[in-house]
N, C-alpha and C. Protein backbone atom coordinates (compact mmCIF):
# COMPACT_ATOMS: atom_id res chain seq x y z
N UNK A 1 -8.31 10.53 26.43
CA UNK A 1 -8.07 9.62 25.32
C UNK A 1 -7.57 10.41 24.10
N UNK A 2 -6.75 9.85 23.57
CA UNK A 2 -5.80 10.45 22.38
C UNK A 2 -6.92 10.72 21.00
N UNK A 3 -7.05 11.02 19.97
CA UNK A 3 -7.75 10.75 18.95
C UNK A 3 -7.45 10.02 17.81
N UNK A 4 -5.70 9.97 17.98
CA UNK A 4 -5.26 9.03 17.07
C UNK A 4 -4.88 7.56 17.98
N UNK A 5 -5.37 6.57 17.50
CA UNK A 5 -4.82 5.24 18.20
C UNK A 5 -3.64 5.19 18.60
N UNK A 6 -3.42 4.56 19.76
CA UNK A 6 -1.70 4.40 20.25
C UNK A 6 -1.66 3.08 20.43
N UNK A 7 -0.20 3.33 20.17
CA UNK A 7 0.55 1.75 19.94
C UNK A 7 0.12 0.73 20.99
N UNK A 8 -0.18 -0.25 20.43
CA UNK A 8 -0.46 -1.16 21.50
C UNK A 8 -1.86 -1.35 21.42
N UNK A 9 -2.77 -0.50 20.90
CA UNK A 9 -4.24 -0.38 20.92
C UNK A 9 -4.46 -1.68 19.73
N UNK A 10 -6.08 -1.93 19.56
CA UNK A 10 -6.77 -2.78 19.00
C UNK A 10 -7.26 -1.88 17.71
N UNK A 11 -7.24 -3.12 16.76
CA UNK A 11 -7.38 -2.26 15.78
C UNK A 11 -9.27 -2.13 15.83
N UNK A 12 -9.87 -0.53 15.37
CA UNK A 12 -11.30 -1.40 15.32
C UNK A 12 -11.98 -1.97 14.26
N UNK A 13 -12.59 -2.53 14.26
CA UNK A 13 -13.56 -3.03 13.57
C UNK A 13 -14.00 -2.33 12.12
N UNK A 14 -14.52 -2.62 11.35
CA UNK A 14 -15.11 -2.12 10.45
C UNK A 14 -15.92 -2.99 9.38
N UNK A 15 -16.73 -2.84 8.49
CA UNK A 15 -17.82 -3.27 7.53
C UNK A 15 -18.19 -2.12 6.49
N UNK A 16 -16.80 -2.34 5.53
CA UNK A 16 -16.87 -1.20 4.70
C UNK A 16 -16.81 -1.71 3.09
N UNK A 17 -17.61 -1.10 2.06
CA UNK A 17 -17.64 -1.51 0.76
C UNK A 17 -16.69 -0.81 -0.19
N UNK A 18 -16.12 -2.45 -0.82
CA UNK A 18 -14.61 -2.36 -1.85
C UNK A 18 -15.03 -1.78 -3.26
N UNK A 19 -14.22 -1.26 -3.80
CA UNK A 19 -14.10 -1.17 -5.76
C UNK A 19 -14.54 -2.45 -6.21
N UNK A 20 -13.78 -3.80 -5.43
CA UNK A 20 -14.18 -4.54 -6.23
C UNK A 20 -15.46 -5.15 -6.01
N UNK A 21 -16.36 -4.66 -5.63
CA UNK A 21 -17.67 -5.15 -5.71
C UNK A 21 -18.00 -5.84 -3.71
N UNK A 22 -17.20 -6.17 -3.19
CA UNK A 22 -17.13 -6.27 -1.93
C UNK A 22 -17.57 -5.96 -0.79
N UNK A 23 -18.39 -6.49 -0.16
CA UNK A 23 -17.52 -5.73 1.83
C UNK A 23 -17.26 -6.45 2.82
N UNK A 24 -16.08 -5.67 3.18
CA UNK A 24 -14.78 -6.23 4.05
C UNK A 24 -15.01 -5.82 5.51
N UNK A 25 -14.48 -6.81 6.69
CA UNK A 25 -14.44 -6.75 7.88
C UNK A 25 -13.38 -6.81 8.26
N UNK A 26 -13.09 -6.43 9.28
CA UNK A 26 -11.35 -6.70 10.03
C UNK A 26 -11.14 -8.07 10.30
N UNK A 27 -12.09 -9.15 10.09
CA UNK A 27 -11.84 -10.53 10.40
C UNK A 27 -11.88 -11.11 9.26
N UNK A 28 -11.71 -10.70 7.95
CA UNK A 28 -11.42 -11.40 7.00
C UNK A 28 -10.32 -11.64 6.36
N UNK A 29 -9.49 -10.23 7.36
CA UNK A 29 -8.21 -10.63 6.72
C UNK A 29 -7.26 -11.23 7.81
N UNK A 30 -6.35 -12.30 7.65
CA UNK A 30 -5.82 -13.56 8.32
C UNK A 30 -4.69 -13.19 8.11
N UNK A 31 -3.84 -12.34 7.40
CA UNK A 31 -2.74 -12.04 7.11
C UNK A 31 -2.06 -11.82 8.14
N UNK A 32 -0.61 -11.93 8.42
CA UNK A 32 0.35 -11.78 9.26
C UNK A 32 0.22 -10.69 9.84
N UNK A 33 0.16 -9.59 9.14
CA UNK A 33 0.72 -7.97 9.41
C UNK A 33 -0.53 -7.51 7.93
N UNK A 34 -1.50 -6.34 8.74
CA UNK A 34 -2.20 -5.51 8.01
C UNK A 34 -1.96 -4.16 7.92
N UNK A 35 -1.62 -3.53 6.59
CA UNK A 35 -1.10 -2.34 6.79
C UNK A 35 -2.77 -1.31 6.23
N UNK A 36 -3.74 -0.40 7.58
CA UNK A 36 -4.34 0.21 6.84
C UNK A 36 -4.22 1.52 6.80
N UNK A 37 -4.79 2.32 5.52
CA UNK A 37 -3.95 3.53 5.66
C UNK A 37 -5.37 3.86 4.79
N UNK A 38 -5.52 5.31 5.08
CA UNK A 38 -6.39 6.49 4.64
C UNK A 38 -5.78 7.04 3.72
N UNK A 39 -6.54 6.81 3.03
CA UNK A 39 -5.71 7.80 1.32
C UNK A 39 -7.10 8.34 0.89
N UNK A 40 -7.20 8.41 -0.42
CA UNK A 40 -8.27 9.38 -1.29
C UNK A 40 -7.49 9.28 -2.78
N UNK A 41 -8.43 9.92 -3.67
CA UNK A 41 -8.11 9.90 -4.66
C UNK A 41 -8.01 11.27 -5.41
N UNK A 42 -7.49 12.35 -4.97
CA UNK A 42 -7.30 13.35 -5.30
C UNK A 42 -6.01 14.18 -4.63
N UNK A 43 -5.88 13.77 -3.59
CA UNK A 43 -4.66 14.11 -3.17
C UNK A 43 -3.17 14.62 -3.50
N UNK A 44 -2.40 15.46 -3.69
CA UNK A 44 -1.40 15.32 -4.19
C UNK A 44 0.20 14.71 -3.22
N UNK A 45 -0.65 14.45 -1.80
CA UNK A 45 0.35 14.09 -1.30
C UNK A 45 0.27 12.21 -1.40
N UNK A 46 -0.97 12.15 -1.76
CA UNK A 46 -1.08 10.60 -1.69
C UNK A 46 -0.96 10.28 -3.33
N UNK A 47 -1.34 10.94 -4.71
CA UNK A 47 -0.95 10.81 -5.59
C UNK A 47 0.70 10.73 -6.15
N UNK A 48 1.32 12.05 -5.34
CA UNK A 48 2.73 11.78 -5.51
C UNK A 48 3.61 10.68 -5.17
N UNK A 49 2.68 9.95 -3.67
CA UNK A 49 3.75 8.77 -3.30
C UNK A 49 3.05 7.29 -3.45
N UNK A 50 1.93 7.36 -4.66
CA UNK A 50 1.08 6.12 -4.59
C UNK A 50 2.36 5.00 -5.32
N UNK A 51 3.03 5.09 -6.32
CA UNK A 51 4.54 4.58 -6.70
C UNK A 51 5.06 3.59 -5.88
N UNK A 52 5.43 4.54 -4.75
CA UNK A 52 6.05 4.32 -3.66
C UNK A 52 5.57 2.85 -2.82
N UNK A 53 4.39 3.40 -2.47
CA UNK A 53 3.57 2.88 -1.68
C UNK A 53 3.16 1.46 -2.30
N UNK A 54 2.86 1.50 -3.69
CA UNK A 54 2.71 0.45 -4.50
C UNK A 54 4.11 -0.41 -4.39
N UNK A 55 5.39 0.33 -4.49
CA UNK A 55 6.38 -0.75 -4.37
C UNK A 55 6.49 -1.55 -2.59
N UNK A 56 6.05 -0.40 -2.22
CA UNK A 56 6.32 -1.48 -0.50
C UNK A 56 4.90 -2.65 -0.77
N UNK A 57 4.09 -2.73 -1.07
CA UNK A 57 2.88 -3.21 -0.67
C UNK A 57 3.23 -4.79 -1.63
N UNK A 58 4.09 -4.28 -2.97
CA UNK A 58 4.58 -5.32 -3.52
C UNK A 58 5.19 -5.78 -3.24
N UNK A 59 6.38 -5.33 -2.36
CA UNK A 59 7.44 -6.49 -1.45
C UNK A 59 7.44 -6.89 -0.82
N UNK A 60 6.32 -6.24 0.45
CA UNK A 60 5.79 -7.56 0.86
C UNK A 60 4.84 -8.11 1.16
N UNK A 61 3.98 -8.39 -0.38
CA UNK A 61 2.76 -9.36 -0.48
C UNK A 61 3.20 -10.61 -0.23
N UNK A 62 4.29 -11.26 -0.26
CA UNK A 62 4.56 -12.82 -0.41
C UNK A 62 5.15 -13.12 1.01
N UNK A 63 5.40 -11.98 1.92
CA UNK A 63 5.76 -11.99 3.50
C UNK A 63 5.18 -12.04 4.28
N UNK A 64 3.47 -12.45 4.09
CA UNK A 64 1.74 -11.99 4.78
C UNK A 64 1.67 -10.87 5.20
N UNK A 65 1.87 -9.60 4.31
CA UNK A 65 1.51 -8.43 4.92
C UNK A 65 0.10 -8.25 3.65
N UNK A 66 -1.02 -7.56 4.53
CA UNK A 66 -1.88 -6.78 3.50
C UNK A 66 -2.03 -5.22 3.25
N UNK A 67 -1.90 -5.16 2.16
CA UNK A 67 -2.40 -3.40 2.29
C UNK A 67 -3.98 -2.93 2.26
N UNK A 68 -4.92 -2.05 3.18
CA UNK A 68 -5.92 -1.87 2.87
C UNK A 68 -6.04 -0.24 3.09
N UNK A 69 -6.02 0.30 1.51
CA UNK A 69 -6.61 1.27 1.43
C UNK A 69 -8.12 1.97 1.90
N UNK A 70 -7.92 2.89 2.43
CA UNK A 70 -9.55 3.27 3.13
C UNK A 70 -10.08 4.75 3.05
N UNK A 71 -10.78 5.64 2.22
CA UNK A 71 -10.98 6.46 1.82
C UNK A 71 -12.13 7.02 2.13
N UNK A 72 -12.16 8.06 3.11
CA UNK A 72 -12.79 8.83 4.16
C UNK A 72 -13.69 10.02 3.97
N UNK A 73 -12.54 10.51 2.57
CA UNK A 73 -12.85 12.04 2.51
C UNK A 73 -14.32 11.92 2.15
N UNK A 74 -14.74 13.21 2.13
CA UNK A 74 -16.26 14.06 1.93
C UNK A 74 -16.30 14.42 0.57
N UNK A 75 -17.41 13.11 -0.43
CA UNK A 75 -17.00 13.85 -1.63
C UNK A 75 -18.19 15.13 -1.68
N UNK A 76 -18.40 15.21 -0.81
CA UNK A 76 -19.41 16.53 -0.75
C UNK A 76 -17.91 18.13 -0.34
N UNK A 77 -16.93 17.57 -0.12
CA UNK A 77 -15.91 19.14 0.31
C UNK A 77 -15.30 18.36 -1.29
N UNK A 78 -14.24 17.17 -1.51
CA UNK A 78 -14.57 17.57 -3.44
C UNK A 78 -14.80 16.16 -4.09
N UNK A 79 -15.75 16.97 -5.00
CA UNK A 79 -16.31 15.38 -5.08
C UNK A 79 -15.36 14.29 -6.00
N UNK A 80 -14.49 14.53 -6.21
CA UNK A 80 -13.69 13.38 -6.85
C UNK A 80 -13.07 12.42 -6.02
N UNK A 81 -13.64 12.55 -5.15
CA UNK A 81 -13.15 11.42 -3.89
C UNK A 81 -14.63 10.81 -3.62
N UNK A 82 -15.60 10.72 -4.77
CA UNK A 82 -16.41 9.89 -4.63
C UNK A 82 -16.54 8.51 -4.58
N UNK A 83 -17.21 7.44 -4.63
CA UNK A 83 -16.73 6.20 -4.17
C UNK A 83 -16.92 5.58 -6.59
N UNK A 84 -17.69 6.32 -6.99
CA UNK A 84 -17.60 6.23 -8.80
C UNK A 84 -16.04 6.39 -9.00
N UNK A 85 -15.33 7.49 -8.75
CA UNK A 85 -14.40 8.14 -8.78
C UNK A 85 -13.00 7.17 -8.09
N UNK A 86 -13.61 6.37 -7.03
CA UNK A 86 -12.38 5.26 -6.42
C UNK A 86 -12.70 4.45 -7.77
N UNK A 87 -13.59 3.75 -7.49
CA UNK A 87 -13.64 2.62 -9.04
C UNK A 87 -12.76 2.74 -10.08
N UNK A 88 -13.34 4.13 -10.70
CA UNK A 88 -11.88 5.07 -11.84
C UNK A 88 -10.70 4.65 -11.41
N UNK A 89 -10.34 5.01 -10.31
CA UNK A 89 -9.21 5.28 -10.14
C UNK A 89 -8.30 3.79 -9.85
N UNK A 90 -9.02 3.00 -9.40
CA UNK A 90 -8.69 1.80 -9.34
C UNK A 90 -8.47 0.85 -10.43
N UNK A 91 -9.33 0.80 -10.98
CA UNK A 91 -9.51 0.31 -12.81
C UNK A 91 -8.29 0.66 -13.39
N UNK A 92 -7.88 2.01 -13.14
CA UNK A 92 -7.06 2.90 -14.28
C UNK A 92 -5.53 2.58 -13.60
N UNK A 93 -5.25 2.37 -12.24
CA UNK A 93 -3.91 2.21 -11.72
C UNK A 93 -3.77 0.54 -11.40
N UNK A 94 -4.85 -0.10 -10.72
CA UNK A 94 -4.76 -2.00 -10.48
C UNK A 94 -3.74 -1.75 -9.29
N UNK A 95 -3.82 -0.91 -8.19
CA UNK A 95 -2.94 -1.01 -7.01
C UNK A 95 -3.37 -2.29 -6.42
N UNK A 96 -2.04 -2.82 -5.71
CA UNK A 96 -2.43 -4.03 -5.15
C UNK A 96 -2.76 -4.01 -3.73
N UNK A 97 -3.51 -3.58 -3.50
CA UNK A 97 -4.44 -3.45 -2.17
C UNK A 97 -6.05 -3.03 -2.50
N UNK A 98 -6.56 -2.98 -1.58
CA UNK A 98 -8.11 -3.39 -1.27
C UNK A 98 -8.38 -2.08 -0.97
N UNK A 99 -9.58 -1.04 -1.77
CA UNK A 99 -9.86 0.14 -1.78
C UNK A 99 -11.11 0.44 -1.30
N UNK A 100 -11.50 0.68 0.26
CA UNK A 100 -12.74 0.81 0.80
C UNK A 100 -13.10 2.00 1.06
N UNK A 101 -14.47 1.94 1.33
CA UNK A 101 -15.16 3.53 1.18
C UNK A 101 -15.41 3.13 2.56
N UNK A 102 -15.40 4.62 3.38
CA UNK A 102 -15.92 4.74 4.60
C UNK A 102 -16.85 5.97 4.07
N UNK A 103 -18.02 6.13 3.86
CA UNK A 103 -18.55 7.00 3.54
C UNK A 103 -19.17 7.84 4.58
N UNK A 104 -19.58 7.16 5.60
CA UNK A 104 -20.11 7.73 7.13
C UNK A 104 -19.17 8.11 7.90
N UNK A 105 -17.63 8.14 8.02
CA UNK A 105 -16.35 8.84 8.21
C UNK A 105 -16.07 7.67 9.73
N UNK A 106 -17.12 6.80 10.29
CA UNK A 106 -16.98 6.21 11.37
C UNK A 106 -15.49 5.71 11.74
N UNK A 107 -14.86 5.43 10.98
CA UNK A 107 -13.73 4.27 11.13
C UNK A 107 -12.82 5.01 11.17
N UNK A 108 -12.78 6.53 10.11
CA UNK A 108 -11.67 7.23 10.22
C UNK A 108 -11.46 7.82 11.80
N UNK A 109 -12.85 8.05 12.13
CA UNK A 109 -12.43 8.60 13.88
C UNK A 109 -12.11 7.14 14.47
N UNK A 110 -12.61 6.37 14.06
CA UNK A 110 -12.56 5.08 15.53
C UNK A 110 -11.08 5.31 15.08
N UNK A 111 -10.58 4.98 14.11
CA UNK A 111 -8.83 4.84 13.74
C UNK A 111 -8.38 6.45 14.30
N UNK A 112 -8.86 7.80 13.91
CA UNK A 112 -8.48 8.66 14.19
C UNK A 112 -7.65 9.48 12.88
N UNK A 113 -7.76 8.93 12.42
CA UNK A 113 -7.11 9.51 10.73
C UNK A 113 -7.21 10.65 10.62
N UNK A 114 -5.88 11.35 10.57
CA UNK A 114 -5.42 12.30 10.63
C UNK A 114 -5.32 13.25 9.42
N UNK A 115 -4.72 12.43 8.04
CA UNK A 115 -4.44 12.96 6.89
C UNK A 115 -4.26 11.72 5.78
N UNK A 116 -4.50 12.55 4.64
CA UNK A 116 -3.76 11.12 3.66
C UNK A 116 -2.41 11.57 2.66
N UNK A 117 -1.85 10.82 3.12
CA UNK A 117 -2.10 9.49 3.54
C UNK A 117 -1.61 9.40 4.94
N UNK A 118 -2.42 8.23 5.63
CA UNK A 118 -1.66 8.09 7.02
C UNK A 118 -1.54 6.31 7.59
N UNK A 119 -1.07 6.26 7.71
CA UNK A 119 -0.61 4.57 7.71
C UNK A 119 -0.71 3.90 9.38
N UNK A 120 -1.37 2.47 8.81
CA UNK A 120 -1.78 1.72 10.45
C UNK A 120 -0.93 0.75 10.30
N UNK A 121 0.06 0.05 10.97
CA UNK A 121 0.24 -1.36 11.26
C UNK A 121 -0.22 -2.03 12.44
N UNK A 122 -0.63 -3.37 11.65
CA UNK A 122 -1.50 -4.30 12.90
C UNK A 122 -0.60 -5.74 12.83
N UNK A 123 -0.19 -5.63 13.82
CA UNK A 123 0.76 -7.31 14.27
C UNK A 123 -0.69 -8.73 14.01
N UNK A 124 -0.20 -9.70 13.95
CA UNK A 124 -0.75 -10.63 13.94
C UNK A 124 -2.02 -10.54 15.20
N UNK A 125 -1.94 -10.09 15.96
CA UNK A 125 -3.03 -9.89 17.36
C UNK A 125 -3.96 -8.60 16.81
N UNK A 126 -3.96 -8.10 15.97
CA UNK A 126 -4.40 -7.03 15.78
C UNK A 126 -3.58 -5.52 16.68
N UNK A 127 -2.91 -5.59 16.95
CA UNK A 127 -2.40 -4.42 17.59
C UNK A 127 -1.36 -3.45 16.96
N UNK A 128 -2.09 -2.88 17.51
CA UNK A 128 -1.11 -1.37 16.34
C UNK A 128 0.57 -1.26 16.79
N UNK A 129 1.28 -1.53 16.03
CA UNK A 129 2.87 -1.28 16.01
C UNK A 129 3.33 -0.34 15.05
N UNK A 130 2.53 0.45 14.39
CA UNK A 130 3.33 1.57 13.56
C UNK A 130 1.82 2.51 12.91
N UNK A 131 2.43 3.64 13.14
CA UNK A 131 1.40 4.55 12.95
C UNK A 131 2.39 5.88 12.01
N UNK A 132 1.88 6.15 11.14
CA UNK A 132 2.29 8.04 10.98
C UNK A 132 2.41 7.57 9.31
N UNK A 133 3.58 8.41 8.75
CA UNK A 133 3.44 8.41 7.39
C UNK A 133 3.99 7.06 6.22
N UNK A 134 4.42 7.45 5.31
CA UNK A 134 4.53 6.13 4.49
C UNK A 134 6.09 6.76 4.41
N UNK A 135 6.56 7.85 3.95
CA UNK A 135 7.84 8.22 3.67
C UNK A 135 7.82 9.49 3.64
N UNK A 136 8.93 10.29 3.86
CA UNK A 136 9.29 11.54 4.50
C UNK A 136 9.28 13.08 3.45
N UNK A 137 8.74 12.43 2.09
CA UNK A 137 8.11 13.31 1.06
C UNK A 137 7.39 12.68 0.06
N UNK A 138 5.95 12.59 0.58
CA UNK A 138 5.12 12.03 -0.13
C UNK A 138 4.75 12.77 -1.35
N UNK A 139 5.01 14.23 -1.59
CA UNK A 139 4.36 14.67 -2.52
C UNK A 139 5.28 14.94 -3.97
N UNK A 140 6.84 14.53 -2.81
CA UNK A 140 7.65 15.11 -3.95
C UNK A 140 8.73 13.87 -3.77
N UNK A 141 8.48 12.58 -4.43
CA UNK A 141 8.97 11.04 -3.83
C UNK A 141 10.00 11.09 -4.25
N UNK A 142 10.84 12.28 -5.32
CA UNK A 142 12.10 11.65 -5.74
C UNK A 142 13.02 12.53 -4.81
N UNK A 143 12.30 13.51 -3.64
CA UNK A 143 12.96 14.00 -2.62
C UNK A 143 13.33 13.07 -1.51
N UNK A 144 12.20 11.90 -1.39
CA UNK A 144 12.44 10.60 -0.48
C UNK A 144 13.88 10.72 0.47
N UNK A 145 14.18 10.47 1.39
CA UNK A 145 15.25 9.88 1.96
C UNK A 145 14.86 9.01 3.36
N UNK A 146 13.85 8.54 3.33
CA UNK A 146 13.37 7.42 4.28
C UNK A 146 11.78 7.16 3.59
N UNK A 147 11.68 5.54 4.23
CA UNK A 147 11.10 5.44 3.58
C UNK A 147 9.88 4.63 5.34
N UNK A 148 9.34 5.24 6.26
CA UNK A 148 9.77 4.71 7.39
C UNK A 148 8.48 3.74 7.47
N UNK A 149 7.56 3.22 6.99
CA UNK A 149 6.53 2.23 6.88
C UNK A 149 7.27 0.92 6.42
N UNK A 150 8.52 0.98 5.75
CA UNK A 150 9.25 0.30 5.31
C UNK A 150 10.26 -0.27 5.83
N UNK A 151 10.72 0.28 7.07
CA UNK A 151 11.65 0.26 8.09
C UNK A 151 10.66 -0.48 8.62
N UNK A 152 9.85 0.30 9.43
CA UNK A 152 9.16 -0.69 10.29
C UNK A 152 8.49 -1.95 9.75
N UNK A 153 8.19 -2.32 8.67
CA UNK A 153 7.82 -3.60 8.28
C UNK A 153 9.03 -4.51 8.27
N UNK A 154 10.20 -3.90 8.27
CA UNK A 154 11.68 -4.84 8.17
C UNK A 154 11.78 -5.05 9.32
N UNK A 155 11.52 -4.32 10.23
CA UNK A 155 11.94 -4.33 11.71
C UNK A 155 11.12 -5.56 12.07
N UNK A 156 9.86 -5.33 12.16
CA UNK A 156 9.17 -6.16 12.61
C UNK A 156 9.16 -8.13 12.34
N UNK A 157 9.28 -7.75 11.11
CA UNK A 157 9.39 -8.93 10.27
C UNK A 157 10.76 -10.01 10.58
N UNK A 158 11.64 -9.16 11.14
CA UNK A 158 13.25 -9.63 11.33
C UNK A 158 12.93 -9.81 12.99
N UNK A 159 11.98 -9.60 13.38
CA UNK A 159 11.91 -9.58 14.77
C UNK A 159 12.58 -8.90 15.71
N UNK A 160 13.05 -7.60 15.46
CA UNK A 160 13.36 -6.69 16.08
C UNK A 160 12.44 -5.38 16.46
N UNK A 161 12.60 -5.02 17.78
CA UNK A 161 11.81 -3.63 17.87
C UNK A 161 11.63 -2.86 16.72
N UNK A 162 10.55 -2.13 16.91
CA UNK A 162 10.17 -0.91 15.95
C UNK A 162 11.07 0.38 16.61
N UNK A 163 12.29 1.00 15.68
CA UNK A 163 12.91 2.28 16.39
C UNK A 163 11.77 3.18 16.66
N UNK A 164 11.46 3.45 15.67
CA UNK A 164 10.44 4.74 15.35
C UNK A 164 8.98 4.47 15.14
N UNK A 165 8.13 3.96 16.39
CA UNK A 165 6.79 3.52 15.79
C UNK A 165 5.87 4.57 15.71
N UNK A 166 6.07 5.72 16.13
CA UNK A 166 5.17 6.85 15.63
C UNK A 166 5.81 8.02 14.68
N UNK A 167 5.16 8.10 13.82
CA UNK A 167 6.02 9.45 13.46
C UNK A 167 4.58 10.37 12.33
N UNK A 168 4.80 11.46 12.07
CA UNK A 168 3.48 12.42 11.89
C UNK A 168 3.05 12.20 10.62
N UNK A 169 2.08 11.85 10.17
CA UNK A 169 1.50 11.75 8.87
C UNK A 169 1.93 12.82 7.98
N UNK A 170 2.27 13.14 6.78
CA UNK A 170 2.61 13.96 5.87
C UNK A 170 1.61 13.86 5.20
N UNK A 171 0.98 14.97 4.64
CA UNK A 171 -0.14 15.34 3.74
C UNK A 171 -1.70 16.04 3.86
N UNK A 172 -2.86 15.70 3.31
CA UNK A 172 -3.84 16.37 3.46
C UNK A 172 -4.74 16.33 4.41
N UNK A 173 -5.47 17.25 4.93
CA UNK A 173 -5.97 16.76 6.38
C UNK A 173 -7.13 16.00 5.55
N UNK A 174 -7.79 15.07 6.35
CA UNK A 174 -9.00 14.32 6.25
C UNK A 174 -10.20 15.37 5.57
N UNK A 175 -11.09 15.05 5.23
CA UNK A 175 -12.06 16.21 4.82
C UNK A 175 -13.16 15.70 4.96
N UNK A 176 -13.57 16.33 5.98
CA UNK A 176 -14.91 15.91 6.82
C UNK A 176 -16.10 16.40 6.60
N UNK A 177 -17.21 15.89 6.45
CA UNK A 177 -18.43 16.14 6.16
C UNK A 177 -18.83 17.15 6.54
N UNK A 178 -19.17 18.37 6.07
CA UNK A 178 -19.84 19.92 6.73
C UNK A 178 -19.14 20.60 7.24
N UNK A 179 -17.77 20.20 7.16
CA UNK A 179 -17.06 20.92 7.81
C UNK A 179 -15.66 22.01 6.22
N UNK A 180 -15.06 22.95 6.94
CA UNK A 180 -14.25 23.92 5.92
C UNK A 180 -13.68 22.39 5.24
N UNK A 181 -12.73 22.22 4.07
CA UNK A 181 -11.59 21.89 4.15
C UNK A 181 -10.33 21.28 4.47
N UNK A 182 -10.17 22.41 5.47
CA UNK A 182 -9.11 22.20 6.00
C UNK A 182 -9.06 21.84 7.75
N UNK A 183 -10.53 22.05 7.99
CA UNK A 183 -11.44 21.72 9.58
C UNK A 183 -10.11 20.16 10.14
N UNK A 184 -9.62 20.40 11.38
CA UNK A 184 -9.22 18.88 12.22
C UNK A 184 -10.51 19.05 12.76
N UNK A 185 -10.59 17.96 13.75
CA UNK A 185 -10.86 17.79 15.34
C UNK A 185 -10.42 18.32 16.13
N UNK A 186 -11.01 19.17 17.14
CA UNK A 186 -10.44 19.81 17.95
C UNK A 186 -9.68 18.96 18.80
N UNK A 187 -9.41 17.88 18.84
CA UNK A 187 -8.45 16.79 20.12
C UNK A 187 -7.64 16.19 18.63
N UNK A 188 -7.64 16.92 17.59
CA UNK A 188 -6.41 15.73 16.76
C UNK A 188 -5.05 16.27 17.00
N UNK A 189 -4.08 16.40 16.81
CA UNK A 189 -3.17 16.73 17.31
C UNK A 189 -1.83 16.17 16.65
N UNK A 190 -0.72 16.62 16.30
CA UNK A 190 0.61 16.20 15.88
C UNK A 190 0.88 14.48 16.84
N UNK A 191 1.33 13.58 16.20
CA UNK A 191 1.75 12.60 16.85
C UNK A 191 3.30 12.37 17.32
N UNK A 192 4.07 13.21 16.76
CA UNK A 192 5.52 13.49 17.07
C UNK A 192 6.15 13.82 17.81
């Protein structure tokens, strides 16, 4: 078995608590197309392309897509990726997506989350049709020249195949409880 979900898989489950006072399940959201993705709040690869990411999530809110942010890291490796510290950060930017704490890291393995940022799409069935990064320089966005979370939401949406439904997350590895840093999983692996 892979460690990152493959296409076609189910998305799993989860019961995780929001910024905004919340907690969310995978059955609450009814939306067409759910986009979830592992970010953090310290990041410079997910800080450089939050912009970005904010403009796709805005184009297509009115198309039933959702964005749900989900934030993994260990604020014990640094603590500004505490769940006080999402609140901040949420308050202070008003991104339009849903900012959950996985604090027990469960969901990032059931999903397999690789880095942040790293991006899920779930078709109306729940099934994964796009996995890997948001765009092809997250840290340095005015280097951008694809933007491929964005492709594939056009693709899909127009009802055409996904060209490219995997491609490798760009940015920081996950940062796991007790572990260095910079520690993977020994079974995580490039998706490319």
């Amino acid at each position: 078995m892979s460690f990152t979900l493959q296409i076609g898989e189910q998305a799993p489950d989860f019961h995780l608590p929001a910024t905004d006072g919340n907690t969310y399940q995978l059955a609450d959201f009814t939306d067409q197309l759910i986009v979830i993705f592992f970010t953090c709040n310290h990041c410079p690869f997910v800080t450089g392309s939050d912009q970005i990411t904010r403009q796709t999530a805005e184009k297509f809110q009115d198309k039933g897509v959702r964005f749900i942010g989900i934030n993994a890291n260990s604020a014990l490796t640094n603590p500004t990726d505490s769940f006080e510290d999402m609140v901040i950060r949420m308050n202070e930017n008003d991104f339009p997506w849903l900012y959950l704490h996985d604090q027990s890291q469960e969901v990032a393995l059931a999903y397999g989350a690789l880095r942040t940022p790293h991006f899920y799409v779930f078709n109306e069935t729940r099934k994964l049709i796009y996995t890997g990064r948001g765009i092809d320089s997250p840290r340095e966005p005015e280097r951008m020249t694809q933007n491929d979370l964005e492709i594939a939401l056009n693709a899909y949406l127009a009802g055409e195949p996904i060209a490219v439904p995997v491609t490798n997350p760009i940015g920081c590895n996950v940062k796991w409880t007790g572990k260095d840093a910079h520690w993977m999983p020994a079974d995580a692996c490039d998706l490319g």
